[in-house]
PDB file of N, CA and C in Angstrom:
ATOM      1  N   UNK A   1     -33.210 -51.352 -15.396  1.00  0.00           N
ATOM      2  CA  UNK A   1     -33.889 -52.244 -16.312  1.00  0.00           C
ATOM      3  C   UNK A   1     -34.810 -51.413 -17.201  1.00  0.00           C
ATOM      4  N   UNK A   2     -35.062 -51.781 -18.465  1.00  0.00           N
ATOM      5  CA  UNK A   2     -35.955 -51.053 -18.910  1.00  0.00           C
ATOM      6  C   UNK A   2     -36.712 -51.621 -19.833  1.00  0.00           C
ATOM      7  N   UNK A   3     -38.458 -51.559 -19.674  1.00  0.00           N
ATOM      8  CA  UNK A   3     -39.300 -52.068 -20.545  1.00  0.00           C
ATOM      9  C   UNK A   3     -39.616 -51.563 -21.704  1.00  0.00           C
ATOM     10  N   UNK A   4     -39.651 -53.257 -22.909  1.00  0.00           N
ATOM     11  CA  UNK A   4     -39.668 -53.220 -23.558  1.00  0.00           C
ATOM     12  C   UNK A   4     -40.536 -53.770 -24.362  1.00  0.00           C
ATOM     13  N   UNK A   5     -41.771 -53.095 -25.700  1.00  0.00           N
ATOM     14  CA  UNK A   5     -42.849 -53.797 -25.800  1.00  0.00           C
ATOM     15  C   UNK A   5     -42.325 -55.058 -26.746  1.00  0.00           C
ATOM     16  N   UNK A   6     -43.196 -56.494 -26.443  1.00  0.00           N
ATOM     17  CA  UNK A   6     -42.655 -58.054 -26.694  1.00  0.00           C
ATOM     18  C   UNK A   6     -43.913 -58.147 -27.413  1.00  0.00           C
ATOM     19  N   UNK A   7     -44.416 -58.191 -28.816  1.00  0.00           N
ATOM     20  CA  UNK A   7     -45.669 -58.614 -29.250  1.00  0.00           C
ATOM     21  C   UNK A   7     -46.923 -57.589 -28.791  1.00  0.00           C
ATOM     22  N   UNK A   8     -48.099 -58.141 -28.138  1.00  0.00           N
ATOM     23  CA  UNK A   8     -48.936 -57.435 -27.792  1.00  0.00           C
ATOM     24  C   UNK A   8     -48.972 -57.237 -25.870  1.00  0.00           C
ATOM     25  N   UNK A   9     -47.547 -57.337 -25.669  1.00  0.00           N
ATOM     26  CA  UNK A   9     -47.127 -57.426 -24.090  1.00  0.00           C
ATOM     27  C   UNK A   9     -46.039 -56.342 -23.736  1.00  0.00           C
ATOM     28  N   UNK A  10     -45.344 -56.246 -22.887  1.00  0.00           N
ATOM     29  CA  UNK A  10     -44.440 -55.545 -22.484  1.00  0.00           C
ATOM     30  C   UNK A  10     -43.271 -56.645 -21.841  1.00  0.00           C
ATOM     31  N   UNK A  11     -42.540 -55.922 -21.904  1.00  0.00           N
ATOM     32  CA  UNK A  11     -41.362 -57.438 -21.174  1.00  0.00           C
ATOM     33  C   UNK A  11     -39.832 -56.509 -20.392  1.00  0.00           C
ATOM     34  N   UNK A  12     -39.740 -57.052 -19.216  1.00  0.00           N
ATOM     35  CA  UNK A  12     -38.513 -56.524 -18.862  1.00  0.00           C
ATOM     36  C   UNK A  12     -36.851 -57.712 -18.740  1.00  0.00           C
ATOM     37  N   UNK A  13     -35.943 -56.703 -19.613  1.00  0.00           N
ATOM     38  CA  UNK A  13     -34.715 -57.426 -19.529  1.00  0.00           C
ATOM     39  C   UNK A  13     -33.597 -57.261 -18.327  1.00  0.00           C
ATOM     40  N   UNK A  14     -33.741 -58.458 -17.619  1.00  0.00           N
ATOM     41  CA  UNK A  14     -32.939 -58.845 -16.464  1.00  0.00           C
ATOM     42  C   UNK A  14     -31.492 -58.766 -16.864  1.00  0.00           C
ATOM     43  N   UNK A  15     -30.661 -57.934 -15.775  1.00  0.00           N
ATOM     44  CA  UNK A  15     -29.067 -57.927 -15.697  1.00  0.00           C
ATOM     45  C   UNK A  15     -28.717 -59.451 -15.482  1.00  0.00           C
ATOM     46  N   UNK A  16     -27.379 -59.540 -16.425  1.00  0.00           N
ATOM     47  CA  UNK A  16     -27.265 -60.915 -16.639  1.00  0.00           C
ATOM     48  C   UNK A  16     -26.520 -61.250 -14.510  1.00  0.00           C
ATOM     49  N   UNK A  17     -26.155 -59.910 -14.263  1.00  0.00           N
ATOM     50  CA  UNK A  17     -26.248 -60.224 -12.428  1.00  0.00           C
ATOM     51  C   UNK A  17     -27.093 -61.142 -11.807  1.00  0.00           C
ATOM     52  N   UNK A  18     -28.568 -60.462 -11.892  1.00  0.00           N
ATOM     53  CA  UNK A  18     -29.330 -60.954 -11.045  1.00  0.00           C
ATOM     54  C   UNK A  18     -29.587 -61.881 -11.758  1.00  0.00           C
ATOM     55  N   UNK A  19     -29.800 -62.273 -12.959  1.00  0.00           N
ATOM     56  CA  UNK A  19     -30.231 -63.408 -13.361  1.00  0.00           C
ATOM     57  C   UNK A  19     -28.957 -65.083 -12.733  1.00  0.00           C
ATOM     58  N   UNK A  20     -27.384 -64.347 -12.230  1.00  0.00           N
ATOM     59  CA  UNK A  20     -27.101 -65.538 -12.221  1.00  0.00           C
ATOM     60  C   UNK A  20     -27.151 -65.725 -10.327  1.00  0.00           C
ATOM     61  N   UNK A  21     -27.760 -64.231  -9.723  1.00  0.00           N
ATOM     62  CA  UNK A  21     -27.811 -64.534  -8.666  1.00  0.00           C
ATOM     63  C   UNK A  21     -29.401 -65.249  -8.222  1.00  0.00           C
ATOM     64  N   UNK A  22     -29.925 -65.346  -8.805  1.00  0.00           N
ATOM     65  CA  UNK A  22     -31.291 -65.598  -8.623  1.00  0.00           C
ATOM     66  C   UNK A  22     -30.928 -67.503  -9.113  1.00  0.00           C
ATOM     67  N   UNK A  23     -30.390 -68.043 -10.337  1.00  0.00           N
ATOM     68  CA  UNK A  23     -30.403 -68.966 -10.619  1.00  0.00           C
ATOM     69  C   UNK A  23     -31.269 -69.065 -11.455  1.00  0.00           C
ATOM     70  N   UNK A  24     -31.683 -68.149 -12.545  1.00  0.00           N
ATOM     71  CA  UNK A  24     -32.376 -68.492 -13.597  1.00  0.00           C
ATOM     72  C   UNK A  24     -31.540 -68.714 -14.670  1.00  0.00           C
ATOM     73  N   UNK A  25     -32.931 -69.779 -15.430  1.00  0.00           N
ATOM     74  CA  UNK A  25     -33.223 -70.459 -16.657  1.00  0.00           C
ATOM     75  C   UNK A  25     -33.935 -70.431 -17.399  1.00  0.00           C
ATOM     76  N   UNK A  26     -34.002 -70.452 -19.106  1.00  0.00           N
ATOM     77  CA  UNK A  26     -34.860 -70.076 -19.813  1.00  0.00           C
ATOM     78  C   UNK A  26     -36.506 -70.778 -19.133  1.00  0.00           C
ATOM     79  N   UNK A  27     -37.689 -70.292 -19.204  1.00  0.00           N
ATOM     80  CA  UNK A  27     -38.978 -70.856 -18.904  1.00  0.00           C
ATOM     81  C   UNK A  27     -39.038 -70.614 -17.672  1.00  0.00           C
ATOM     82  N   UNK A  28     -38.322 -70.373 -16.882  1.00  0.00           N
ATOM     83  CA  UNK A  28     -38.442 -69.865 -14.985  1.00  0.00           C
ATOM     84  C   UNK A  28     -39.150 -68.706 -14.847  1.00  0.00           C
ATOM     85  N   UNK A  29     -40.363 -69.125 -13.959  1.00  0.00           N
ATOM     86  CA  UNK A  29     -41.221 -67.975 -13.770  1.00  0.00           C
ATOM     87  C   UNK A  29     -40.648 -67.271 -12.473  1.00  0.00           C
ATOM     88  N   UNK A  30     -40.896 -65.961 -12.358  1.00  0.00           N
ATOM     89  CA  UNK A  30     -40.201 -65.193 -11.533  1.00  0.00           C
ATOM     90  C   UNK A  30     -41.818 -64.161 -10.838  1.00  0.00           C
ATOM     91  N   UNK A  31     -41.698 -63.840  -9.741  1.00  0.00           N
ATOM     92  CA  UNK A  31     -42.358 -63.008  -9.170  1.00  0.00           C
ATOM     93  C   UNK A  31     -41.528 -61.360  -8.488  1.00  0.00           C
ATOM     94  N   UNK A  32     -42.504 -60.691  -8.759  1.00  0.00           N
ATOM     95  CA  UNK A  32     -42.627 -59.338  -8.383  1.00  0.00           C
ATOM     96  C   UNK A  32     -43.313 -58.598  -7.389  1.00  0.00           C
ATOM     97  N   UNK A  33     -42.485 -58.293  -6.498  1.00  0.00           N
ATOM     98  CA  UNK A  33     -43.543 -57.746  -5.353  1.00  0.00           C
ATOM     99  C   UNK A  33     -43.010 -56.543  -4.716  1.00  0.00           C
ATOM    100  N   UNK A  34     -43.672 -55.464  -4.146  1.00  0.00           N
ATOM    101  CA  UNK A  34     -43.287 -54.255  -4.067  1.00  0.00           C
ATOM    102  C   UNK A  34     -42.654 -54.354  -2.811  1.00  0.00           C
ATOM    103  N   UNK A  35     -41.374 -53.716  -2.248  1.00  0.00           N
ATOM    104  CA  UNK A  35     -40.807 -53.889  -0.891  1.00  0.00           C
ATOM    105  C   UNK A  35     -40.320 -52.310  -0.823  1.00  0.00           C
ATOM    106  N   UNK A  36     -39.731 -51.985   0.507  1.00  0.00           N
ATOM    107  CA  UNK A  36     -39.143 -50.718   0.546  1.00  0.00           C
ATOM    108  C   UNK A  36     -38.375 -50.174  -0.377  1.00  0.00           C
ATOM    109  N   UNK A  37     -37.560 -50.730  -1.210  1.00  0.00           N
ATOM    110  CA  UNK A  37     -36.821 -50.191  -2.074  1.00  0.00           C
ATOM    111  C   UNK A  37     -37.379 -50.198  -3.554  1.00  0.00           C
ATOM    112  N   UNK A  38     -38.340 -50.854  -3.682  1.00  0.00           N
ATOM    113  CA  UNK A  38     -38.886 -50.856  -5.205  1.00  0.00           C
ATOM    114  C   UNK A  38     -39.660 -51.538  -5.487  1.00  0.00           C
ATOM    115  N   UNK A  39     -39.125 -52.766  -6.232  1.00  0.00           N
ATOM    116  CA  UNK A  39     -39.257 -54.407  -6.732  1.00  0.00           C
ATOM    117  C   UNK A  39     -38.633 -55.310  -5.957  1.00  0.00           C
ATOM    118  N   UNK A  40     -39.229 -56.206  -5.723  1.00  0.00           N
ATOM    119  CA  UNK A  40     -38.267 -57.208  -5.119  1.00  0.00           C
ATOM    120  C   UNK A  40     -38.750 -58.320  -6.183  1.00  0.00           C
ATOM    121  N   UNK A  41     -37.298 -58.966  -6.722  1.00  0.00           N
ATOM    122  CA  UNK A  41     -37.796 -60.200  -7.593  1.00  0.00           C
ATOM    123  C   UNK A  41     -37.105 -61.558  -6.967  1.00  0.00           C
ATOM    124  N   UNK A  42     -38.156 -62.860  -7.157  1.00  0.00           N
ATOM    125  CA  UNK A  42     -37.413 -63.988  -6.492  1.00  0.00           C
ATOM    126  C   UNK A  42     -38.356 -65.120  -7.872  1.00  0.00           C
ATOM    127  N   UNK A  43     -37.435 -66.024  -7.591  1.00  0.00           N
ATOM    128  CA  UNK A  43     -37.491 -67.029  -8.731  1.00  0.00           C
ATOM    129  C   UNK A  43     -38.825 -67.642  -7.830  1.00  0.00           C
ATOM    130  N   UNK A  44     -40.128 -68.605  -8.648  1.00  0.00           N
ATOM    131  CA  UNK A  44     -40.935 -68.934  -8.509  1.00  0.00           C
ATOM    132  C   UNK A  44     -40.367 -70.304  -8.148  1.00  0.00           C
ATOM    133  N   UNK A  45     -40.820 -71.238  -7.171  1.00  0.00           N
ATOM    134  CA  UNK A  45     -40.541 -72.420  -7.351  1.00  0.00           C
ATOM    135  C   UNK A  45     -40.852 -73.266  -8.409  1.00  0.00           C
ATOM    136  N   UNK A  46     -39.440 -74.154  -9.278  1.00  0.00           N
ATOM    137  CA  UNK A  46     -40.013 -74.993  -9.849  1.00  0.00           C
ATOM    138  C   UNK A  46     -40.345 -76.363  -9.812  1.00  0.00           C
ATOM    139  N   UNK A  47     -41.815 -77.059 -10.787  1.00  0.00           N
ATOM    140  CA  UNK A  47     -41.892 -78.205 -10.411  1.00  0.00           C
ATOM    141  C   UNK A  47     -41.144 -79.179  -9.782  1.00  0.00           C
ATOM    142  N   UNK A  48     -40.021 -79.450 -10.374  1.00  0.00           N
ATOM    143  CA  UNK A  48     -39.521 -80.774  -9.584  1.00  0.00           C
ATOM    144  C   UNK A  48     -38.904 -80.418  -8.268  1.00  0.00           C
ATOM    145  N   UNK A  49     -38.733 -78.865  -7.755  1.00  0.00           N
ATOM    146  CA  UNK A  49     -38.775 -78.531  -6.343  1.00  0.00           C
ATOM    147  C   UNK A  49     -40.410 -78.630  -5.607  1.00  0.00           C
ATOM    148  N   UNK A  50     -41.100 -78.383  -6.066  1.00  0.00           N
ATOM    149  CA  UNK A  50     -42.377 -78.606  -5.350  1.00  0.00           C
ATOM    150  C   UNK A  50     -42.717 -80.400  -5.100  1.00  0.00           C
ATOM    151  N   UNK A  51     -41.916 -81.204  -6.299  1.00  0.00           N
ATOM    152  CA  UNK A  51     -42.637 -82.373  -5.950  1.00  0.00           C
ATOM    153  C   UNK A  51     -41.421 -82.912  -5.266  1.00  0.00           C
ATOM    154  N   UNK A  52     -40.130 -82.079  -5.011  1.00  0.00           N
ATOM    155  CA  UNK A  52     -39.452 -82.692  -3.953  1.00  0.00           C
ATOM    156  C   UNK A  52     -39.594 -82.525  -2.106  1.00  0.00           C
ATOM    157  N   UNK A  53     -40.411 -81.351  -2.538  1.00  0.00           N
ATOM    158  CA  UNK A  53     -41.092 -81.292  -1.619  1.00  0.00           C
ATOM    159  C   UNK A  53     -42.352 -81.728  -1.008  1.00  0.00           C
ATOM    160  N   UNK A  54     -42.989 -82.256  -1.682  1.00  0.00           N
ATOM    161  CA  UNK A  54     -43.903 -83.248  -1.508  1.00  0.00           C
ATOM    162  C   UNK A  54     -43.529 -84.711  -0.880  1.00  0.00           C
ATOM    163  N   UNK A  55     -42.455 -84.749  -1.458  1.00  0.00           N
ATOM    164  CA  UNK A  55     -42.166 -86.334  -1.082  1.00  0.00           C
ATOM    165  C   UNK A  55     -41.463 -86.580   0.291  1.00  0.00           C
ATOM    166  N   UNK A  56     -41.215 -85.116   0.614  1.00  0.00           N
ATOM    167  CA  UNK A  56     -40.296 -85.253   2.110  1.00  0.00           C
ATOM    168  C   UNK A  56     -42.275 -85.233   2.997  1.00  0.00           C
ATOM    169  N   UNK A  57     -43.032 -85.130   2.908  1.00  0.00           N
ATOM    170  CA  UNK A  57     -44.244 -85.525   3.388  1.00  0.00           C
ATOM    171  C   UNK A  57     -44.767 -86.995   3.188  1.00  0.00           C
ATOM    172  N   UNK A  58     -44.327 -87.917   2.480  1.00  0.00           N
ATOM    173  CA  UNK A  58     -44.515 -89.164   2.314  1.00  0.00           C
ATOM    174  C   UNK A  58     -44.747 -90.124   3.346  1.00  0.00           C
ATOM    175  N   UNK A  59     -45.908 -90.690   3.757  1.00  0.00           N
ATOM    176  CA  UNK A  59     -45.916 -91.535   5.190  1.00  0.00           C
ATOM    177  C   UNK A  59     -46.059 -90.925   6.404  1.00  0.00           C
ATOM    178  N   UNK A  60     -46.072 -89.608   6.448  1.00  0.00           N
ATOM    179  CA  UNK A  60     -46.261 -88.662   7.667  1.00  0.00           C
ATOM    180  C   UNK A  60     -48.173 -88.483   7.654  1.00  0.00           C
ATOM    181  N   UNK A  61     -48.665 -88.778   6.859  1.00  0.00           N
ATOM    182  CA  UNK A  61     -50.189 -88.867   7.390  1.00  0.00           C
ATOM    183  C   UNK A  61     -50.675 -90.070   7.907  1.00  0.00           C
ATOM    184  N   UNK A  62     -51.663 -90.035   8.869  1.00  0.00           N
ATOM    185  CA  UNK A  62     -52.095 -91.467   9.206  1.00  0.00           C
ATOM    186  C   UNK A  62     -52.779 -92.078   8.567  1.00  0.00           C
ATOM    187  N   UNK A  63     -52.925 -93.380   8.696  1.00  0.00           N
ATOM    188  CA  UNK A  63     -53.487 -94.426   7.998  1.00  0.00           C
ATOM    189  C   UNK A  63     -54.740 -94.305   7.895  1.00  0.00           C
ATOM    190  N   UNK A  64     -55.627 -94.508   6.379  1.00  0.00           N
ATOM    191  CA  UNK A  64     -56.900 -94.334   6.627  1.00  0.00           C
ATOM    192  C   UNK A  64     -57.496 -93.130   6.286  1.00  0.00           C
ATOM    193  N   UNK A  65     -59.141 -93.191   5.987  1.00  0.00           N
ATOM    194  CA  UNK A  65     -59.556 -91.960   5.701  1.00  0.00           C
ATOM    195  C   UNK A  65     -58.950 -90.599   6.785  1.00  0.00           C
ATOM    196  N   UNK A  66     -59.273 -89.808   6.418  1.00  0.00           N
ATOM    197  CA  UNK A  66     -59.012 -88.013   6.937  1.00  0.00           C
ATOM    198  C   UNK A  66     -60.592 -87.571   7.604  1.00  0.00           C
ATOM    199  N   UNK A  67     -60.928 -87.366   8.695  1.00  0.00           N
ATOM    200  CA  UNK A  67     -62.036 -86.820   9.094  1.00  0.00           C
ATOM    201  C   UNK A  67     -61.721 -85.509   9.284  1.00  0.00           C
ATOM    202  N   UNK A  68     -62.890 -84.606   8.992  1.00  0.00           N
ATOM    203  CA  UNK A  68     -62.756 -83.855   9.290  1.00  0.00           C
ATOM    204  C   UNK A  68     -62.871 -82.858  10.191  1.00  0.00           C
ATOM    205  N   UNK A  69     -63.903 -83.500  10.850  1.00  0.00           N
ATOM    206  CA  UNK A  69     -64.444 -83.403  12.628  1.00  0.00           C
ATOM    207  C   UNK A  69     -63.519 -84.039  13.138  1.00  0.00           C
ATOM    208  N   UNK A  70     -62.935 -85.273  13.384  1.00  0.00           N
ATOM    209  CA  UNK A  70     -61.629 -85.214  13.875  1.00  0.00           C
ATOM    210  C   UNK A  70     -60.797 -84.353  13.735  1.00  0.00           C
ATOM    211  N   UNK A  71     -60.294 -84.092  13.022  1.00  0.00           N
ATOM    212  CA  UNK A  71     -59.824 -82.945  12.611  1.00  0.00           C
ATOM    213  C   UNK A  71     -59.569 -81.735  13.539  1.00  0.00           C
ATOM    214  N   UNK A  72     -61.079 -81.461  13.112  1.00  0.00           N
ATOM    215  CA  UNK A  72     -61.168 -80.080  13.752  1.00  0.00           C
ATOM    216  C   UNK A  72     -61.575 -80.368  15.571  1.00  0.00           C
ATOM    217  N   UNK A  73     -61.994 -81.603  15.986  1.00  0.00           N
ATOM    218  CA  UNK A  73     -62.407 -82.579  17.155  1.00  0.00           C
ATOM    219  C   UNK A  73     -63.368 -81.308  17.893  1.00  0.00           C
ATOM    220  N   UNK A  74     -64.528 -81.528  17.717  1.00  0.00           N
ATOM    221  CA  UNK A  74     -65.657 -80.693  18.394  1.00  0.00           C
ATOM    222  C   UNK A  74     -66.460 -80.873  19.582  1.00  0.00           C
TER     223      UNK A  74
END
């Protein structure tokens, strides 16, 4: 891969590989994190995965305020 300056930024262009192994799409934020071999890149979750994940939590809290000494029960 090799960087390339984008405006007053730098920008790197993804092999159209990983881009179709990853499952990206234009606006998909992607993360970077250092592993034994280099970079490791993985697609960021997007919104309507986070709020599908939210909703598999739906009705699983109990009824009623949240204490927090309950909670933590001291």
């Amino acid at each position: 891969m090799q960087i390339s300056k984008w405006g007053n930024s730098l920008a790197v262009r993804l092999p159209a590989d990983l881009v179709r192994e990853l499952g990206l799409k234009e606006g998909d934020r992607i993360e970077l994190h250092p592993d034994d071999r280099g970079l490791a890149v993985r697609r960021a979750a997007r919104p309507e995965e986070i709020l599908a994940g939210l909703r598999r939590f739906r009705g699983r809290l109990p009824e009623g305020p949240l204490s927090r000494d309950e909670a933590n029960a001291r």
